[in-house]
C-alpha atoms as a PDB file:
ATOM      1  CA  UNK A   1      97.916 117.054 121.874  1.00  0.00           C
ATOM      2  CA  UNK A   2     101.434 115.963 122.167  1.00  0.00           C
ATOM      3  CA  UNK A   3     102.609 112.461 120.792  1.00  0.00           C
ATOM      4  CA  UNK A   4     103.319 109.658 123.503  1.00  0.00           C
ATOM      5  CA  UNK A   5     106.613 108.494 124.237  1.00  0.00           C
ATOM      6  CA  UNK A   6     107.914 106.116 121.925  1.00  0.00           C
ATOM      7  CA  UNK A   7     105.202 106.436 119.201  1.00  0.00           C
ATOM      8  CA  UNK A   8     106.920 108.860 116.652  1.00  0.00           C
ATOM      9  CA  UNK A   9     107.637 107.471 113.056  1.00  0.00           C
ATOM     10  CA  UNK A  10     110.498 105.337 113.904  1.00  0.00           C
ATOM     11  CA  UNK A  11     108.740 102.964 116.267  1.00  0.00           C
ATOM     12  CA  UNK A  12     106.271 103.284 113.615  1.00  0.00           C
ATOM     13  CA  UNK A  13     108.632 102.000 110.996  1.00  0.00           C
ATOM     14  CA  UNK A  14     110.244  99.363 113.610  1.00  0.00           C
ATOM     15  CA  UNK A  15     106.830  97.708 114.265  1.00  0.00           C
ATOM     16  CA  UNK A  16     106.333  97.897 110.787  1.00  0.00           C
ATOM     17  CA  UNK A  17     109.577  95.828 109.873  1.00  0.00           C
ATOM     18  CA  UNK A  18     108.968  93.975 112.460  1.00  0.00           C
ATOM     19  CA  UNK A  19     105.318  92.877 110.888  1.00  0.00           C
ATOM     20  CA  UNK A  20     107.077  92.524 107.452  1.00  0.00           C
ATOM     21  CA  UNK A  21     109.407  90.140 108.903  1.00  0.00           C
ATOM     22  CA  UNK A  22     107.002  87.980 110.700  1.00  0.00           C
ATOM     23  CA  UNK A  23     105.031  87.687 107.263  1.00  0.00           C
ATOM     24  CA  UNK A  24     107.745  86.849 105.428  1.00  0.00           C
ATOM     25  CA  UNK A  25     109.271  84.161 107.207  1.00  0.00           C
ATOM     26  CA  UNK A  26     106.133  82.943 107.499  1.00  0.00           C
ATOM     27  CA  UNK A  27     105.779  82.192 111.279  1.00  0.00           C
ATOM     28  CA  UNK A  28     102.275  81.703 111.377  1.00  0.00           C
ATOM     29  CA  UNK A  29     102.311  81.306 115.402  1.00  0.00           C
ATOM     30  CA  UNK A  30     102.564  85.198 115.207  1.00  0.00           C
ATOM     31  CA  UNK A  31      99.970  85.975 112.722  1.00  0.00           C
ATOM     32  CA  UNK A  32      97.661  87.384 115.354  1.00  0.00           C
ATOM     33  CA  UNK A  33      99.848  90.090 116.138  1.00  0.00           C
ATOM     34  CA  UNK A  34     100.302  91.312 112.595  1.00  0.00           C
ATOM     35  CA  UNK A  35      96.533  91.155 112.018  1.00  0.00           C
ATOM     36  CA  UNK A  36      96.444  93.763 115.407  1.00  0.00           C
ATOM     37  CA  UNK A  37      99.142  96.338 114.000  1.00  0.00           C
ATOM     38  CA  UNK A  38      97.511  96.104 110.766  1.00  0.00           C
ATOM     39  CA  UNK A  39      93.964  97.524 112.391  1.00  0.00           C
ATOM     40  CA  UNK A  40      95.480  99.720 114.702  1.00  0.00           C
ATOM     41  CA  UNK A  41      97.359 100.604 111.456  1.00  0.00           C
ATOM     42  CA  UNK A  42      93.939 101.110 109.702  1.00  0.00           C
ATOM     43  CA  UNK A  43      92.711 103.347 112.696  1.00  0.00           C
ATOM     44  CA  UNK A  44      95.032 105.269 112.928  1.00  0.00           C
ATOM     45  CA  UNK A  45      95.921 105.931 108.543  1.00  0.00           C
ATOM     46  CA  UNK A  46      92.207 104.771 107.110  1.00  0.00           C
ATOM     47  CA  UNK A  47      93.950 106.108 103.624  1.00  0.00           C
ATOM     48  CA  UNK A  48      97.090 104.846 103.660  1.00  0.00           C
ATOM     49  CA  UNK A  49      95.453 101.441 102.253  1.00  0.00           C
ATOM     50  CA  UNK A  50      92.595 100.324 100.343  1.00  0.00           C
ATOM     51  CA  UNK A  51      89.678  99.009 102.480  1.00  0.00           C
ATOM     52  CA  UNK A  52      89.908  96.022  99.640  1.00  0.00           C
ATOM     53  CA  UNK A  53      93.278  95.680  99.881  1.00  0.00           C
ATOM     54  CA  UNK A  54      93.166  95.630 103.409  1.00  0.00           C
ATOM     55  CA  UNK A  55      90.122  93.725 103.822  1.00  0.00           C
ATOM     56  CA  UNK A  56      92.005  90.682 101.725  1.00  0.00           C
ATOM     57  CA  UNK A  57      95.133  90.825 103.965  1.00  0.00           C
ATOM     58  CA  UNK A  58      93.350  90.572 107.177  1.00  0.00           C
ATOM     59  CA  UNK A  59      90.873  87.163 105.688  1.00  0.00           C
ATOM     60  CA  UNK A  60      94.201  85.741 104.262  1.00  0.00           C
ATOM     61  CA  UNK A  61      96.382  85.980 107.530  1.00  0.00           C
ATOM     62  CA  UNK A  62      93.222  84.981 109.399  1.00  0.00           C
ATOM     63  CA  UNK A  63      92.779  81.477 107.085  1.00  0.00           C
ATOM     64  CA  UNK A  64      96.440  81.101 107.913  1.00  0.00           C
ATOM     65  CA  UNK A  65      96.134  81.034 111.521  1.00  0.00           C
ATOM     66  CA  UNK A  66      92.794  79.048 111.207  1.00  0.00           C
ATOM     67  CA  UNK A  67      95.038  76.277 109.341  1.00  0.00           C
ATOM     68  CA  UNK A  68      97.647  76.443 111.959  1.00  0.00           C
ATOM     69  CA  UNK A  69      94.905  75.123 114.873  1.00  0.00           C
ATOM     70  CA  UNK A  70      93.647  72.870 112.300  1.00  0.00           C
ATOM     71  CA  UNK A  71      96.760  70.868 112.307  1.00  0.00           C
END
């Protein structure tokens, strides 16, 4: 099966910069979107991160976003 369009490593890496940048500047408003490429992320690599690890990412970027609403 041939690879789509636009999905080899480097728009790989982008989104993954991309991601890194959105969690270190800490722009909460975009949390959601992080929490997405990291699943898809998970899907498509389940080894390329601990389920723990990756577990504890995904509840803490989720309790930031809850905080965001809450205030």
């Amino acid at each position: 099966m041939a690879t789509p369009p636009g999905a080899g490593p480097a728009a790989l890496r982008f989104a993954a910069a991309a991601t890194w940048q959105v969690v270190r500047g800490r722009r909460v408003e975009h949390f959601p979107r992080v929490l997405e490429f990291l699943r898809s992320l998970r899907a498509a690599a389940p080894g390329l991160v601990r389920y723990r690890h990756h577990e504890r990412l995904c509840m803490g970027l989720k309790a930031k976003s809850v905080w965001l609403l809450i205030q």
